[in-house]
N, C-alpha and C. Protein backbone atom coordinates (compact mmCIF):
# COMPACT_ATOMS: atom_id res chain seq x y z
N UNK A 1 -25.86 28.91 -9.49
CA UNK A 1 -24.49 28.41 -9.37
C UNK A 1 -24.11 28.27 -7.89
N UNK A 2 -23.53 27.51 -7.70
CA UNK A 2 -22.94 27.28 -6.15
C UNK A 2 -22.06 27.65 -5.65
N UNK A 3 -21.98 28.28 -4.87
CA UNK A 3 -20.68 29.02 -4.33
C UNK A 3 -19.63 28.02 -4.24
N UNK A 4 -18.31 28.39 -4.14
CA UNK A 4 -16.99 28.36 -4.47
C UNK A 4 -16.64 28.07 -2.69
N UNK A 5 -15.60 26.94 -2.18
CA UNK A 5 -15.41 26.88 -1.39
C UNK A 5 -14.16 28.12 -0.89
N UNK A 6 -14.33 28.08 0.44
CA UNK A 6 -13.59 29.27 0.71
C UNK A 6 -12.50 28.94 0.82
N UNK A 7 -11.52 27.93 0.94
CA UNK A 7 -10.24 27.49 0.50
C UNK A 7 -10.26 26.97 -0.58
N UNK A 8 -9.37 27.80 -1.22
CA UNK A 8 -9.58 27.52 -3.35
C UNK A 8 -8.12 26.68 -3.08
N UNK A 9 -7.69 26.31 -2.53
CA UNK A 9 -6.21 25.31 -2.92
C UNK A 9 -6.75 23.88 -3.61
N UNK A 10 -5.79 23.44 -4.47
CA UNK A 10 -6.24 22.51 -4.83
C UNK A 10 -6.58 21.12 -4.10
N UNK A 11 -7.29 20.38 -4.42
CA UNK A 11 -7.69 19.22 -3.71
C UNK A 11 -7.25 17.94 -4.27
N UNK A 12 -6.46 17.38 -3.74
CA UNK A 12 -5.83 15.69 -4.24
C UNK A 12 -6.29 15.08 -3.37
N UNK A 13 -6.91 13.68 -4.48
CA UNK A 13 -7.54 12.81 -3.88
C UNK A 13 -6.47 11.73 -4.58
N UNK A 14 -6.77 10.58 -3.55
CA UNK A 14 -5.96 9.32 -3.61
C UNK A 14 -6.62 8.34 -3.05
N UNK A 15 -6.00 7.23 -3.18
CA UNK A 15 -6.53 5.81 -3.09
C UNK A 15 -6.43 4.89 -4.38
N UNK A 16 -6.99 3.58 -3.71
CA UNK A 16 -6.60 2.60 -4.34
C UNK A 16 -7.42 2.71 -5.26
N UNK A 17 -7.10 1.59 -6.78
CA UNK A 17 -8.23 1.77 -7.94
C UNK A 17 -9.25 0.90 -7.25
N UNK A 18 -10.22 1.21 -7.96
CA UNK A 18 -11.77 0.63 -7.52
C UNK A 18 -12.54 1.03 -6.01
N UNK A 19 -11.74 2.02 -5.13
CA UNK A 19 -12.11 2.64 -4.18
C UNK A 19 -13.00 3.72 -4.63
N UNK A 20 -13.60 4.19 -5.74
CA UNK A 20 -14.55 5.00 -5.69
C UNK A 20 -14.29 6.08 -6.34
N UNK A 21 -13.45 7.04 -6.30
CA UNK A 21 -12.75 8.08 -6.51
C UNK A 21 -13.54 9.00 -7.47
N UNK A 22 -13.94 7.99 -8.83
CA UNK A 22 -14.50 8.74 -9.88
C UNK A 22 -15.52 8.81 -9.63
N UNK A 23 -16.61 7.83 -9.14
CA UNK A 23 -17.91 8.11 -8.31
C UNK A 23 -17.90 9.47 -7.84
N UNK A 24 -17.12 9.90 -6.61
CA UNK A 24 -17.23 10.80 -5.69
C UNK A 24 -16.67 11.54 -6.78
N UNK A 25 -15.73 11.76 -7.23
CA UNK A 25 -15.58 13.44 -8.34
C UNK A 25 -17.29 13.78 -8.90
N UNK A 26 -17.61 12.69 -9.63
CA UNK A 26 -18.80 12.83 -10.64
C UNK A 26 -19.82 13.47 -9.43
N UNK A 27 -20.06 13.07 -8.10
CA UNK A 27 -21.27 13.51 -7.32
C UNK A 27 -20.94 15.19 -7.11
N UNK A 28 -19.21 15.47 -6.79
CA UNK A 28 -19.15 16.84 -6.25
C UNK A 28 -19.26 17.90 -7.78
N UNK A 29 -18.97 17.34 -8.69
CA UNK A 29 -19.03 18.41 -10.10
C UNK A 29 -20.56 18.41 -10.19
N UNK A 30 -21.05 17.42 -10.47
CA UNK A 30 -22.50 17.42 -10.51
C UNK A 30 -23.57 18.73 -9.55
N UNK A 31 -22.80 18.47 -7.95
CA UNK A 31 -24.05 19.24 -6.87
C UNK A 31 -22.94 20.30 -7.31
N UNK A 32 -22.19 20.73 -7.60
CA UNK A 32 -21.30 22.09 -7.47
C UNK A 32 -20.84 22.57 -9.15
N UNK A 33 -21.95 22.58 -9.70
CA UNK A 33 -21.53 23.34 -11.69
C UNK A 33 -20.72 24.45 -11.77
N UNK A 34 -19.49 24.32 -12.03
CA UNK A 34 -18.69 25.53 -12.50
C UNK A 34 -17.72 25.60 -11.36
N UNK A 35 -17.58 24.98 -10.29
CA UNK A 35 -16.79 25.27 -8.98
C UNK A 35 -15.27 24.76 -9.30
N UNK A 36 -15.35 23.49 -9.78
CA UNK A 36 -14.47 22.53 -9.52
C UNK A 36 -13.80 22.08 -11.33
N UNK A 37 -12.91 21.80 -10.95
CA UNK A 37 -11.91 21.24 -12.66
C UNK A 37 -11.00 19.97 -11.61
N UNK A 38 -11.25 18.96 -12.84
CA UNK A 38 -10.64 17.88 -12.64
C UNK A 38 -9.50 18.45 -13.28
N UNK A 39 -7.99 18.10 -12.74
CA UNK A 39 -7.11 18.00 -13.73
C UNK A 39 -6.70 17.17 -14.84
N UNK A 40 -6.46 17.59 -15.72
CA UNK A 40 -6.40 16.54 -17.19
C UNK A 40 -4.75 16.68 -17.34
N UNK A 41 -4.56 14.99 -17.10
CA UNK A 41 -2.95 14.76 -17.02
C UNK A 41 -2.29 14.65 -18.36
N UNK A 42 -1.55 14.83 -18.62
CA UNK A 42 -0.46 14.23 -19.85
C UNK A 42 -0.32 12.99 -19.96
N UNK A 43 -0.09 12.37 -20.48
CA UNK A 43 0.65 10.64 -21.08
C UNK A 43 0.86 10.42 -22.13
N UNK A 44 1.64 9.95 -22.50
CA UNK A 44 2.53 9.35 -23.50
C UNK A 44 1.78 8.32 -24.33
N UNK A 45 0.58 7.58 -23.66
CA UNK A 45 -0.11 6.42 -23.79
C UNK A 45 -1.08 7.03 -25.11
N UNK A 46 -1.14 6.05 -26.44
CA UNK A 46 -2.35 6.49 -27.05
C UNK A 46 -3.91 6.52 -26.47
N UNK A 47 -4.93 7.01 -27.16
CA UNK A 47 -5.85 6.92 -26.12
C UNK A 47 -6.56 5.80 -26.67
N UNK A 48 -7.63 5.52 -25.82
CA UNK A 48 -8.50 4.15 -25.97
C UNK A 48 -9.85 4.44 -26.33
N UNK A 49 -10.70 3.73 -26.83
CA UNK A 49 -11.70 3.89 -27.48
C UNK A 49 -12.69 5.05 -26.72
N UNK A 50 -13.14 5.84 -27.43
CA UNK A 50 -13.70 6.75 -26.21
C UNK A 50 -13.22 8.30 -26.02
N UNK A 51 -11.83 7.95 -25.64
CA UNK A 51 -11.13 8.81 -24.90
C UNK A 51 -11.15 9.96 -25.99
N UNK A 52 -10.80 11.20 -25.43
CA UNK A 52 -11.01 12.58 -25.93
C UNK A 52 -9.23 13.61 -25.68
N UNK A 53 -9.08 13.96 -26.69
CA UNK A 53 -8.00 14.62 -26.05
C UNK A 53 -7.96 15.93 -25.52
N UNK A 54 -7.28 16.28 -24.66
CA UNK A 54 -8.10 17.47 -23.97
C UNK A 54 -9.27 17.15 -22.62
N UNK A 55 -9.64 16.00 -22.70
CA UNK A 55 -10.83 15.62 -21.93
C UNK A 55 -10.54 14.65 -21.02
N UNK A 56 -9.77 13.61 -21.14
CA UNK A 56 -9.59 12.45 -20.76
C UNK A 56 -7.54 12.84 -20.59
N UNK A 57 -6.93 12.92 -21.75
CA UNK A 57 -6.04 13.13 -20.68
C UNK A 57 -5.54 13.91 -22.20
N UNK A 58 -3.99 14.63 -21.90
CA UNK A 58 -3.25 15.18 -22.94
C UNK A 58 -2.34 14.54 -23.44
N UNK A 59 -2.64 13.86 -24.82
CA UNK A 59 -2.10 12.84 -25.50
C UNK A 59 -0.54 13.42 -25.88
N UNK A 60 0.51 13.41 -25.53
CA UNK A 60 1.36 13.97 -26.32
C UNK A 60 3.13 12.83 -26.49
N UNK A 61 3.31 13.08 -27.35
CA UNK A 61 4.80 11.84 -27.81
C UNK A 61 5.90 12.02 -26.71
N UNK A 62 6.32 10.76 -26.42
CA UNK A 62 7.63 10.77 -25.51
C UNK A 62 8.42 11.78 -25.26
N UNK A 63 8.88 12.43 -26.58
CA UNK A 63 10.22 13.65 -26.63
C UNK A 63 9.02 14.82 -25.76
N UNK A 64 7.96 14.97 -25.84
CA UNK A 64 7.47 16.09 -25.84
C UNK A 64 7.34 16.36 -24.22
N UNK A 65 6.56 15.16 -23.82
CA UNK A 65 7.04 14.92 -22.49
C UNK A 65 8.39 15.30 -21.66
N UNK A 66 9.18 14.20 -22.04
CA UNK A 66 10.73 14.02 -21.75
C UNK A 66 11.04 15.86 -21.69
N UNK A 67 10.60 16.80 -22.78
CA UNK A 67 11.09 18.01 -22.47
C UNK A 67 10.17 18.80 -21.21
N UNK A 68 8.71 18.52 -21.08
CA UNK A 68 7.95 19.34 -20.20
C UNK A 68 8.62 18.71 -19.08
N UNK A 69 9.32 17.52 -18.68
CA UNK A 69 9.83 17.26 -17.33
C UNK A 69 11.08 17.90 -17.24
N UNK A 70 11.78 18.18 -18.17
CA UNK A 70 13.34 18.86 -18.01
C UNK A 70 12.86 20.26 -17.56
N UNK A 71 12.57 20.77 -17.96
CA UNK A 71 11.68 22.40 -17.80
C UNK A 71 11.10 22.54 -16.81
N UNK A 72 10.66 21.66 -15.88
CA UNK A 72 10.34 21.62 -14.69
C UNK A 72 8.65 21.84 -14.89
N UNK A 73 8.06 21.32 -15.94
CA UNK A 73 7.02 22.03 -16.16
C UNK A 73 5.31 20.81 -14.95
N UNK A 74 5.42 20.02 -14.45
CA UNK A 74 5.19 18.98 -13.90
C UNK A 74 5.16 19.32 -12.70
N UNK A 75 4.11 19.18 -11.72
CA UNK A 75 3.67 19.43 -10.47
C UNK A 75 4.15 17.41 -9.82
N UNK A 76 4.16 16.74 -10.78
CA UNK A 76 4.10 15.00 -10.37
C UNK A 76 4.40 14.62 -11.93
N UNK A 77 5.25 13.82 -11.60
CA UNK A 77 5.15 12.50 -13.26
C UNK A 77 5.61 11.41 -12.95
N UNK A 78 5.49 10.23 -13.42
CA UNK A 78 5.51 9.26 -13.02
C UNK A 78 5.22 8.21 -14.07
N UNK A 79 5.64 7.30 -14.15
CA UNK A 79 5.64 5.90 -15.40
C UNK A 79 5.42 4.69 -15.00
N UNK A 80 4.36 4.51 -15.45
CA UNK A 80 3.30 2.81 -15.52
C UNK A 80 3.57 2.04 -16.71
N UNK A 81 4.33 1.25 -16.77
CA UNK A 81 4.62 0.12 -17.77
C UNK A 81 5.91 0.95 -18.64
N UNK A 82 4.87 1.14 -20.25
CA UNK A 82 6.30 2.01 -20.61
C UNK A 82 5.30 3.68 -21.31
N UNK A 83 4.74 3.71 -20.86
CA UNK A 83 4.28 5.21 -20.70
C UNK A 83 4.25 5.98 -19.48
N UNK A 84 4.31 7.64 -19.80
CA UNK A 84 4.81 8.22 -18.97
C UNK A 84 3.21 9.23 -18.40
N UNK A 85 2.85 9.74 -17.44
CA UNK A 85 1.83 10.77 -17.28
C UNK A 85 2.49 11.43 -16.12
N UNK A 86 1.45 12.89 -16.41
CA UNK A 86 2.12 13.85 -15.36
C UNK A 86 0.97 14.86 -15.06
N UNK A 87 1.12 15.68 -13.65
CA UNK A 87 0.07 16.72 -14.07
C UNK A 87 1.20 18.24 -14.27
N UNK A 88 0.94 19.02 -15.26
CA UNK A 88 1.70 20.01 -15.71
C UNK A 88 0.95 21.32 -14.77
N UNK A 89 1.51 22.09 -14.47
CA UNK A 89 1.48 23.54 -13.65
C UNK A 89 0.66 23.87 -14.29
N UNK A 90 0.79 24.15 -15.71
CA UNK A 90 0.21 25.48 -16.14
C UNK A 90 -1.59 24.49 -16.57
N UNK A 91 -1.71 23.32 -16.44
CA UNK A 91 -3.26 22.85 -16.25
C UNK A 91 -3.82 23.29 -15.09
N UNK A 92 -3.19 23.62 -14.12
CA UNK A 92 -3.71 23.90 -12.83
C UNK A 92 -3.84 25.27 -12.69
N UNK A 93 -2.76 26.15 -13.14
CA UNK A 93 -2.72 27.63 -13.24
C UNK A 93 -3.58 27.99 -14.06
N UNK A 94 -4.33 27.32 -15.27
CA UNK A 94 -5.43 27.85 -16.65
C UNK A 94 -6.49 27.76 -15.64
N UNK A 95 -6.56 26.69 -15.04
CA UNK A 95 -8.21 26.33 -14.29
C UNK A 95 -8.43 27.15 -12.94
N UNK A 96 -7.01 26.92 -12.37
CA UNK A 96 -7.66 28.26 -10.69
C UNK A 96 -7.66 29.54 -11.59
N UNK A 97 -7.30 30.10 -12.42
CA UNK A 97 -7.54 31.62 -13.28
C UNK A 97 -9.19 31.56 -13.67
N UNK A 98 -9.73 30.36 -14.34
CA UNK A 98 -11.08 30.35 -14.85
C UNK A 98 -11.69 30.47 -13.17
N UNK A 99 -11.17 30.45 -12.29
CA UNK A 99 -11.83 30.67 -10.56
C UNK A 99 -12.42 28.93 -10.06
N UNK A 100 -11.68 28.08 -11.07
CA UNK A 100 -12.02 26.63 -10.58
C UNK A 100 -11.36 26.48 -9.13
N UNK A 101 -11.75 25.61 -8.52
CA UNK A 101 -10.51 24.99 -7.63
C UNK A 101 -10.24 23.58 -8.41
N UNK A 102 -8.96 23.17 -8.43
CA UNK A 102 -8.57 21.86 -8.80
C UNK A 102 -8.61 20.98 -8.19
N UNK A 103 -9.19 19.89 -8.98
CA UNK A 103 -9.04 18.50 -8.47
C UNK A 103 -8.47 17.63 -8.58
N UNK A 104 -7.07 16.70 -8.39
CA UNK A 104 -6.11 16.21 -8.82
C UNK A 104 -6.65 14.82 -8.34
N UNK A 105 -6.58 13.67 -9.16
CA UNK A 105 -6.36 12.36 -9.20
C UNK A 105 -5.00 11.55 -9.32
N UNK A 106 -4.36 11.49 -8.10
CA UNK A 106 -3.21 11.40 -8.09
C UNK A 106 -2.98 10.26 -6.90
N UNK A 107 -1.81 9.22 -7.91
CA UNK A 107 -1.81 8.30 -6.73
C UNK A 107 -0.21 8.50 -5.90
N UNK A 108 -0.31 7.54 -4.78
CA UNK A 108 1.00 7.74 -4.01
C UNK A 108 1.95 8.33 -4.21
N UNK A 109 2.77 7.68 -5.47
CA UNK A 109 4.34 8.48 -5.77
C UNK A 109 3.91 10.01 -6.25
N UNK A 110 2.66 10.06 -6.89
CA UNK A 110 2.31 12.04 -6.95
C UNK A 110 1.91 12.70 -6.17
N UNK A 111 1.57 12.59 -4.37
CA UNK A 111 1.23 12.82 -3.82
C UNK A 111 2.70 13.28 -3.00
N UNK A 112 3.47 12.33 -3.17
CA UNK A 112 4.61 12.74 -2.35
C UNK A 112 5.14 13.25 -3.03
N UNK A 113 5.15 14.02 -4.42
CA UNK A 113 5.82 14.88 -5.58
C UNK A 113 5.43 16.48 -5.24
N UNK A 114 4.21 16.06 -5.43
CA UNK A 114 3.12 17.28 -5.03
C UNK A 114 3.73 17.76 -3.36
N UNK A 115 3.80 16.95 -2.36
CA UNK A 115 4.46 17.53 -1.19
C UNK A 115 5.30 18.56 -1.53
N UNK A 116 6.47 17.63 -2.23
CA UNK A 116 7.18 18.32 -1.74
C UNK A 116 8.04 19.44 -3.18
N UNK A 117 6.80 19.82 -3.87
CA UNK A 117 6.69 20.76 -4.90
C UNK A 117 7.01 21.77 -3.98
N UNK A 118 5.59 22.12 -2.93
CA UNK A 118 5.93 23.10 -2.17
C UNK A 118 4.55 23.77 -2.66
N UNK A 119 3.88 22.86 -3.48
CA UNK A 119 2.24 23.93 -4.29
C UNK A 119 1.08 23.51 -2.45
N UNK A 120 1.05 24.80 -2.27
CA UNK A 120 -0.30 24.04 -1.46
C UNK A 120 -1.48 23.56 -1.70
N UNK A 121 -1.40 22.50 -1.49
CA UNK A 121 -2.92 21.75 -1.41
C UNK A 121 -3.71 21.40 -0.21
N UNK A 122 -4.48 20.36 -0.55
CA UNK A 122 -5.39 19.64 0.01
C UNK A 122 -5.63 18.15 0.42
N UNK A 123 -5.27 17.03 1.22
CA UNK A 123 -5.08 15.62 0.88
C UNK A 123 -5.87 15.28 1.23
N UNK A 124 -6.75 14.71 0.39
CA UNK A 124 -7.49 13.41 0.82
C UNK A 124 -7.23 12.05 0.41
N UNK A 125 -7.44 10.76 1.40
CA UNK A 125 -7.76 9.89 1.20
C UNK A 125 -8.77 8.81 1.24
N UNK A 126 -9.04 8.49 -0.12
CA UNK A 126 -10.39 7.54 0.51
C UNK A 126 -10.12 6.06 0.34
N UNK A 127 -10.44 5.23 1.49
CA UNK A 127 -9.97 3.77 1.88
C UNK A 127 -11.47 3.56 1.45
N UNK A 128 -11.32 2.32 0.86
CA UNK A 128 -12.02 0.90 1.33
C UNK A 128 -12.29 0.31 2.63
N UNK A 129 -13.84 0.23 2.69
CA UNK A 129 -14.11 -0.78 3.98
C UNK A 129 -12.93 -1.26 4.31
N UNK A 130 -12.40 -2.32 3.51
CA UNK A 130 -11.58 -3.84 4.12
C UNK A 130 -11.13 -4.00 2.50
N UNK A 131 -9.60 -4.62 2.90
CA UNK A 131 -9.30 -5.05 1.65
C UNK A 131 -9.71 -6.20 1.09
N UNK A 132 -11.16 -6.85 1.54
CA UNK A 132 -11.41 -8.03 0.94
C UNK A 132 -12.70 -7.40 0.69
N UNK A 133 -13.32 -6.01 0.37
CA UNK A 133 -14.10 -4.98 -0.46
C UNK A 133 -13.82 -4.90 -1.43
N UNK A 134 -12.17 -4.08 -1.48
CA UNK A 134 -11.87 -3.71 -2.77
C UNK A 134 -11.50 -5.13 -3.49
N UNK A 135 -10.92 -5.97 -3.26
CA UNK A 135 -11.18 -7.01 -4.25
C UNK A 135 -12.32 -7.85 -4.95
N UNK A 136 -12.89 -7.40 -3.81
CA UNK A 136 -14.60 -7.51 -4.65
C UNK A 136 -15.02 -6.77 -6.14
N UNK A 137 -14.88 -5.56 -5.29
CA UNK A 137 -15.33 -4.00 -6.76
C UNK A 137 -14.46 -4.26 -7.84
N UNK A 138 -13.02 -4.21 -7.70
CA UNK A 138 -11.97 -5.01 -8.54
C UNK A 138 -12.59 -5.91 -9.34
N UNK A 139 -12.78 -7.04 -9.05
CA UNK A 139 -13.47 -8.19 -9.72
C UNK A 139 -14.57 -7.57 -10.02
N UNK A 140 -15.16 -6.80 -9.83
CA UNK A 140 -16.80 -7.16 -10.25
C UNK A 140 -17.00 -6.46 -11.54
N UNK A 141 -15.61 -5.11 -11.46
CA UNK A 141 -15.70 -4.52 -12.42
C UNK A 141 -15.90 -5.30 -13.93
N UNK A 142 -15.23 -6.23 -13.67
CA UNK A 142 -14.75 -7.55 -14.89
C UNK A 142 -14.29 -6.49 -16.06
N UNK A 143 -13.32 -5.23 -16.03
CA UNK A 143 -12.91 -4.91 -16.74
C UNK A 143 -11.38 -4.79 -17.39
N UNK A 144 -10.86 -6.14 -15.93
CA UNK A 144 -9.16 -6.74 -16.15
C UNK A 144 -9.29 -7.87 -16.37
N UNK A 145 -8.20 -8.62 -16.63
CA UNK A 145 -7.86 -9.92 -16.25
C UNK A 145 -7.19 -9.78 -15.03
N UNK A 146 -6.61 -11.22 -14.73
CA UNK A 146 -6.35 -11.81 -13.35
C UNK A 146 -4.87 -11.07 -13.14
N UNK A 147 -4.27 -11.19 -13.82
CA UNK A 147 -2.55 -10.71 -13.68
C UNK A 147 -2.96 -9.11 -13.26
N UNK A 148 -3.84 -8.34 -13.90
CA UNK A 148 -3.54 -7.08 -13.86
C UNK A 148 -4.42 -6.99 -12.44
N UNK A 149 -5.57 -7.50 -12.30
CA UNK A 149 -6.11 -7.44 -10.65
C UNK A 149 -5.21 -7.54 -9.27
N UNK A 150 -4.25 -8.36 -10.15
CA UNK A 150 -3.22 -9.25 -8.60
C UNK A 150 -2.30 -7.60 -8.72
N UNK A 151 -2.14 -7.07 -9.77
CA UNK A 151 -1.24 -6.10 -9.83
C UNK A 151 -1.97 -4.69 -9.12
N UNK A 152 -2.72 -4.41 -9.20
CA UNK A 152 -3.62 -3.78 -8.36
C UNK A 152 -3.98 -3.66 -6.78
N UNK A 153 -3.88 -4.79 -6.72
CA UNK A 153 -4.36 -5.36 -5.52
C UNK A 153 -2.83 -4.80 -4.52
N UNK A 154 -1.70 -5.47 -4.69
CA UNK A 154 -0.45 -5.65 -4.48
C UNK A 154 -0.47 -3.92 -4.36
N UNK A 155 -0.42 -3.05 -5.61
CA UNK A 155 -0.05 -1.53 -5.11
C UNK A 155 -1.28 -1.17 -4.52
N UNK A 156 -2.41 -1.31 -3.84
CA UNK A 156 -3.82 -1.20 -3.09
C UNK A 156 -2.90 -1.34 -1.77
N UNK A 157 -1.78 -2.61 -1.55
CA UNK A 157 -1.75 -2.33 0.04
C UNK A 157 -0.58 -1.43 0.57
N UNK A 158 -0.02 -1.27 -1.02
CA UNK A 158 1.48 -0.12 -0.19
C UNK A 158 0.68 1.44 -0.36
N UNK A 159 -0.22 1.45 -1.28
CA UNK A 159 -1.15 2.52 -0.89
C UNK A 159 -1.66 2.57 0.76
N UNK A 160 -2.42 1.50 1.03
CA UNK A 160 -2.94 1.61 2.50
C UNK A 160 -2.35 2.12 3.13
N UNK A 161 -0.72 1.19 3.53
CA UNK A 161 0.47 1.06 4.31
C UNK A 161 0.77 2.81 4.54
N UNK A 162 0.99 3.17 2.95
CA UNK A 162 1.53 4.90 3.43
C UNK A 162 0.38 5.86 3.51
N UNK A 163 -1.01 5.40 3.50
CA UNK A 163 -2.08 6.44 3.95
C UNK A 163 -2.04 6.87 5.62
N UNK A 164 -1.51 5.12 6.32
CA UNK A 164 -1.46 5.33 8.04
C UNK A 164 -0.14 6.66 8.24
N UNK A 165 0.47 6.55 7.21
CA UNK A 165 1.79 7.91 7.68
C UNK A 165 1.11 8.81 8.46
N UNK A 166 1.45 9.20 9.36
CA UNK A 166 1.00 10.61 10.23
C UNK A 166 1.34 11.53 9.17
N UNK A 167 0.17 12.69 9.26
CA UNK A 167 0.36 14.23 8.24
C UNK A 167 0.54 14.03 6.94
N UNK A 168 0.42 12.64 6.17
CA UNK A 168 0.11 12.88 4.43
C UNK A 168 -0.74 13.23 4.13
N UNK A 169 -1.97 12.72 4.93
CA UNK A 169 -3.44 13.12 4.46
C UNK A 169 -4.07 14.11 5.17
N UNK A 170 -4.62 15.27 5.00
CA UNK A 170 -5.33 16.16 5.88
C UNK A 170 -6.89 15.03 5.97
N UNK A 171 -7.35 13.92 5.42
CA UNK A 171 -8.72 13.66 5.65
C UNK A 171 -8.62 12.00 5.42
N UNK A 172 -8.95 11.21 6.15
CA UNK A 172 -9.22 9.87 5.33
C UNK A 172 -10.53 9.55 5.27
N UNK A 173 -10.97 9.09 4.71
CA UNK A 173 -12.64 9.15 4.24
C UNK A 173 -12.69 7.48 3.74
N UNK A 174 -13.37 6.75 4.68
CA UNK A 174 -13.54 5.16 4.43
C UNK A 174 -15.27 5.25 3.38
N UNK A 175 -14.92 4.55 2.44
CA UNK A 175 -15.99 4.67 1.36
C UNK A 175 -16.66 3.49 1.33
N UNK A 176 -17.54 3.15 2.82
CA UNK A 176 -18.58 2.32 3.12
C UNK A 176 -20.06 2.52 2.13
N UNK A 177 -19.79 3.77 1.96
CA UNK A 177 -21.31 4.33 1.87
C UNK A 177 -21.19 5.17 0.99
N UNK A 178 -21.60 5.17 -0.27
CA UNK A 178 -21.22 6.92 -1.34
C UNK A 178 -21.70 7.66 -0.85
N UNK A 179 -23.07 7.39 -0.45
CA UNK A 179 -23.65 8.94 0.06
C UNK A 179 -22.89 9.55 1.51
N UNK A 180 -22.61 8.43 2.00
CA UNK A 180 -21.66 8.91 3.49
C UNK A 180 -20.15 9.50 3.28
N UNK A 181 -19.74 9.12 2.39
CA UNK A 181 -18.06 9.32 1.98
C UNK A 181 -18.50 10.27 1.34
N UNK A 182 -19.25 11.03 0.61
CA UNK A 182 -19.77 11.98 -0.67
C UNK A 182 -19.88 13.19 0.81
N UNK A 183 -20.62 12.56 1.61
CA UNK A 183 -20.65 13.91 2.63
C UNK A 183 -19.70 14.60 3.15
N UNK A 184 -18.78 13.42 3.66
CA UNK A 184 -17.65 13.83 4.41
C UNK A 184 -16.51 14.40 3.28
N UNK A 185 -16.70 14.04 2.25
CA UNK A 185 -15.90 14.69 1.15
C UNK A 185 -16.11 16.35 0.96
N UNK A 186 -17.20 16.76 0.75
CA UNK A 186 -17.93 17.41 0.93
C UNK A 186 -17.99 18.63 1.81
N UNK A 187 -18.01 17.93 3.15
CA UNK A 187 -17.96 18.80 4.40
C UNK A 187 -16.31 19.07 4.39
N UNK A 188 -15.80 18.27 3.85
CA UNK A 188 -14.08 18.82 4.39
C UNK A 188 -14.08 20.13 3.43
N UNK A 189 -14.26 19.73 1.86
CA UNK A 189 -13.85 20.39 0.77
C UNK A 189 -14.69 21.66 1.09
N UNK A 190 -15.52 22.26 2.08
CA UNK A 190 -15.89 23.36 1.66
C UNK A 190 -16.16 23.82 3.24
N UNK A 191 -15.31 23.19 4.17
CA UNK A 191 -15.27 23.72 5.47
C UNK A 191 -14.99 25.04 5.65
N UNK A 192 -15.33 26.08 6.39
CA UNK A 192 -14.92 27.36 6.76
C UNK A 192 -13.71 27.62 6.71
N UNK A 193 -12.48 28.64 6.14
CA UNK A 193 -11.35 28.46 6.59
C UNK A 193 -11.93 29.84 8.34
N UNK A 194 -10.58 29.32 8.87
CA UNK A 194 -10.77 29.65 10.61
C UNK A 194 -10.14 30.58 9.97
């Protein structure tokens, strides 16, 4: 088993879709068995072919939601179309108890939720070469149509825009290279604390 980095705070990663993100989770769970827990968000959204509940995300009905946000129970929530997702405290409190550190997949508006929760974390961001990269990977995926790419694309650059903020991100990590971005991911997430 692999040792446990010596700062157990959780780790949020961000960036645009098709920047990599799930790549790089899958490489660090993989070299590190038992270290690390992705967080598994809530949504409102039924799931899609595949999907697992419990695994993929926590399927649960509007009202049920609507009450875990009154309760304050939500580290981030936030609504894409007309469903709602969130990451809940006590997913993060079950997994650092099992001695995980967490890994949060969280974009912009949960990142600045998560600030200013007051939970300490970890920020990373990982950019794209050039934004005429990610519209590549985008497309190549061929797993949208055109409306939802342009829609992507469009929140890809107010993502960029607020990654340059001074002090959101403790790391930006340009994902030229998996194995190069996998390192530097890597080397941050399990740096010495001083």
């Amino acid at each position: 088993m692999s040792p446990l980095p010596q700062d157990r705070r959780p780790v949020v990663i961000s960036g645009p879709s098709g920047v990599g993100k799930g790549t790089l989770f899958k490489k660090l769970f993989d070299a590190h068995k038992d270290c690390f827990a992705l967080s598994v968000s809530h949504t409102t959204r039924a799931p899609r072919a595949g999907e697992a509940h419990g695994v993929d995300y926590f399927y649960v009905p509007h009202d049920d939601f609507e009450a875990l946000a009154r309760a304050d129970g939500f580290v981030e929530h936030a609504k894409f179309g007309s469903n709602r997702y969130g990451t809940s405290k006590q997913t993060i409190a079950d997994q650092t108890a099992k001695g995980r550190v967490v890994v949060l997949d969280i974009e912009m508006e949960g990142v600045k939720q998560i600030k200013k929760s007051g939970i300490e974390a970890r920020y990373v961001f990982i950019k794209p070469p050039s934004f005429e990269e990610l519209e590549r990977r985008l497309r190549g995926r061929g797993t949208e149509d055109e409306g939802s790419i342009v829609k992507r694309l469009e929140q890809a650059r107010v993502e960029l825009e607020f990654a340059n903020t001074p002090g959101v991100h403790d790391i930006i990590i340009v994902n030229d290279n998996i194995e190069k971005a996998y390192k530097e991911l890597e080397d941050f997430i399990y740096k010495p604390v001083a």
